[in-house]
Protein backbone atom coordinates (compact mmCIF):
# COMPACT_ATOMS: atom_id res chain seq x y z
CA UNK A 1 0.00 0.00 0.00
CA UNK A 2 1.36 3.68 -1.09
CA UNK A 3 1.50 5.52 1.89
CA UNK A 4 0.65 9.18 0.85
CA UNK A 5 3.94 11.63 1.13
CA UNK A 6 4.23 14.57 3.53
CA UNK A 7 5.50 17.43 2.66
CA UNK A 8 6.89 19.32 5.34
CA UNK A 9 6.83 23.00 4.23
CA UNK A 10 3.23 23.18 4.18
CA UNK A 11 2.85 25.30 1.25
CA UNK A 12 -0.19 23.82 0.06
CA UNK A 13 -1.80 24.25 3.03
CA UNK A 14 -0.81 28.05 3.16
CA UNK A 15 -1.95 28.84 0.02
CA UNK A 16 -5.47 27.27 0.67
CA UNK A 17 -5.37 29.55 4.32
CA UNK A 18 -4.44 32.47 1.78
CA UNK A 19 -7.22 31.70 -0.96
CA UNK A 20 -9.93 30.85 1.38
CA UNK A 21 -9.08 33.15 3.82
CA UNK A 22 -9.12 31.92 7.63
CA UNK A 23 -10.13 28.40 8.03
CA UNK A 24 -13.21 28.67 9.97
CA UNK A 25 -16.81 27.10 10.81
CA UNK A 26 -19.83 28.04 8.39
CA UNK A 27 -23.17 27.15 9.66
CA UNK A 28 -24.14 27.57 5.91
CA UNK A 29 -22.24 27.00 2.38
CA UNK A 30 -22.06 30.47 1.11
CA UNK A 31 -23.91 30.40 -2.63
CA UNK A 32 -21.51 31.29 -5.46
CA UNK A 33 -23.24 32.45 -9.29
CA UNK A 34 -20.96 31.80 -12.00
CA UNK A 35 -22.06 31.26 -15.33
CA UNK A 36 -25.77 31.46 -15.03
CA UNK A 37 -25.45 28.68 -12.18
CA UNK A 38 -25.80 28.34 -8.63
CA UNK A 39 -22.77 26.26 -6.83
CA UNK A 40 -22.23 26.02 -3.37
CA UNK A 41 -19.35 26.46 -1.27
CA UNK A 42 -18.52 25.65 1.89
CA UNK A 43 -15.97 26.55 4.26
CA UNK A 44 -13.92 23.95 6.28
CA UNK A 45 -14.31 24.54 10.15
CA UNK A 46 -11.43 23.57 12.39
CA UNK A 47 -11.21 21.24 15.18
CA UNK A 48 -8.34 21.20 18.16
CA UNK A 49 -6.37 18.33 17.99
CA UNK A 50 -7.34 17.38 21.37
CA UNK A 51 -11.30 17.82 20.82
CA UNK A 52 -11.08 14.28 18.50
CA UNK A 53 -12.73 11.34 19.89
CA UNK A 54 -10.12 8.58 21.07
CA UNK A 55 -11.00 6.80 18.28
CA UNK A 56 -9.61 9.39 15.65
CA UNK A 57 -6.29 9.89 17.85
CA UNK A 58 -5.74 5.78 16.99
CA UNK A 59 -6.50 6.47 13.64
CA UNK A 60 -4.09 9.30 13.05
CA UNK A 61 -1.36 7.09 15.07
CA UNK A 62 -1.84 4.67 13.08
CA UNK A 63 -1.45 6.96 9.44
CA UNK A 64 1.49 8.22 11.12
CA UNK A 65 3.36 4.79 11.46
CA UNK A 66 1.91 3.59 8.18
CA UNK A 67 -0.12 1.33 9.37
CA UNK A 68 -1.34 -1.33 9.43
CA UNK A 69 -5.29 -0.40 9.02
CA UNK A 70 -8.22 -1.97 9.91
CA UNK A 71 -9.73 -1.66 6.56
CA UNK A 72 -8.35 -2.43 2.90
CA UNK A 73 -10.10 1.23 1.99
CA UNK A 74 -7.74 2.75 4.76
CA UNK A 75 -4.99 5.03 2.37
CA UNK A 76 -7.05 4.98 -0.68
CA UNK A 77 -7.76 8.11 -2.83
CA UNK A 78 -10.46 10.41 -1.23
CA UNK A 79 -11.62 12.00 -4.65
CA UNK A 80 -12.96 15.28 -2.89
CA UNK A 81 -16.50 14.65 -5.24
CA UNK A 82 -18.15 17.06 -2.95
CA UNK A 83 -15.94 19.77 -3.45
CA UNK A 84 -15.37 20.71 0.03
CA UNK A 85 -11.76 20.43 0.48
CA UNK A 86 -9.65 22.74 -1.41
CA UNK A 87 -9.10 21.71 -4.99
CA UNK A 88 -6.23 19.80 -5.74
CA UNK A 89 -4.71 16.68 -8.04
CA UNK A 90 -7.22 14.10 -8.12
CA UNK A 91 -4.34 11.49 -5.86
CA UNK A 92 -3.85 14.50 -3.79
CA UNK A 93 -6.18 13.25 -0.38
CA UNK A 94 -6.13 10.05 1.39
CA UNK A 95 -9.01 8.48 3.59
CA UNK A 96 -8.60 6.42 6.86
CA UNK A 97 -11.54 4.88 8.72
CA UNK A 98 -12.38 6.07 12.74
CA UNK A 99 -13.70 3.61 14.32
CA UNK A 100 -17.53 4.18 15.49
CA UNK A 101 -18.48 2.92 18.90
CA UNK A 102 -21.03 0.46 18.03
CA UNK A 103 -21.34 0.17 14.37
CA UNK A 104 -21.87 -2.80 12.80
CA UNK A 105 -19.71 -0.97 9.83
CA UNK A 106 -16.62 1.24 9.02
CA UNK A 107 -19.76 3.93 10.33
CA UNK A 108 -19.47 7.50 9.26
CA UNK A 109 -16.33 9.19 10.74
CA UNK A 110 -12.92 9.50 8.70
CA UNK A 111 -9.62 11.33 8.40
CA UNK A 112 -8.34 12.64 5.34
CA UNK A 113 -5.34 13.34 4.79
CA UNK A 114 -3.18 15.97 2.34
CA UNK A 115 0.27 15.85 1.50
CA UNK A 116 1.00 18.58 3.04
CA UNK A 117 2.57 18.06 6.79
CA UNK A 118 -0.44 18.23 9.65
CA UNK A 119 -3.05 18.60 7.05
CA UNK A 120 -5.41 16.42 8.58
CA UNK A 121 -8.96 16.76 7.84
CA UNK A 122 -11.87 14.79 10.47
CA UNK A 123 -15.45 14.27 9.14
CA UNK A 124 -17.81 13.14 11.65
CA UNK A 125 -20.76 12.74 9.30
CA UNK A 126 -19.34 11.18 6.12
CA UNK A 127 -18.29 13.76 4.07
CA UNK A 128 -20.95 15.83 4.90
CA UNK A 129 -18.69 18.64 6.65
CA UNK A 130 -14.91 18.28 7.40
CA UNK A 131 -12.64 20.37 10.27
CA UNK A 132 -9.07 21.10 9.82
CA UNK A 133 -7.25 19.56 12.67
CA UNK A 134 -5.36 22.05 14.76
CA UNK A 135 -2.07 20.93 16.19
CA UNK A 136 -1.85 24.17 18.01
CA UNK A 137 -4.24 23.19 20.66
């Protein structure tokens, strides 16, 4: 399994802070008009590292020493479909299960990860909404 490269400097992640503006929580995609059509956007919220559940500390332990994963769909591409990350390469993302506490399945929590180092993205409701993990606090 291709484990998905860091890159330490972070510029990616910079440039999306730049572009986007400060990474913050949106209780609403903002509506965007371009071409005659309506597209929505929304902003990625932030989470403090130590707000995770357990669960998604294991998982990122377990990204950081390359496994192994609980799932053969752990380190596969996450395609971004919905648009909510910022754009990138289409091999760009990777996805790793968190556990759920009593599902019968891999349940609806992830991380996804860029290349960039510490970009770490948690989505507690299946790619519904993701947070920027925050090292910081």
């Amino acid at each position: 399994m291709r484990i998905p490269p860091r890159i330490a400097t972070g510029i990616a992640l910079a440039a999306a802070l730049l572009v986007g503006g400060p990474v913050a929580a949106s209780a609403a995609p903002a509506q965007l008009t371009a071409h005659s059509s309506t597209v929505a956007v929304a902003a990625v919220g932030d989470i403090c590292q130590s707000k995770l559940p357990p669960e998604a500390h294991d998982t990122l332990d377990l990204i950081e020493a390359g496994g192994p994963y609980p799932y053969p769909q752990d380190g596969t591409v996450f395609q971004n479909r919905e648009g909510l990350l910022p754009q990138q390469s289409s091999d760009y993302y990777h996805e790793y299960t968190v556990e759920t506490p009593g599902s019968d399945d891999r349940g609806a929590r992830r991380i996804v990860t860029g290349e960039s180092d510490q970009e770490d993205y948690y989505t507690a409701d299946h790619y519904e909404s993701f947070d920027l993990v925050d090292y910081t606090c």
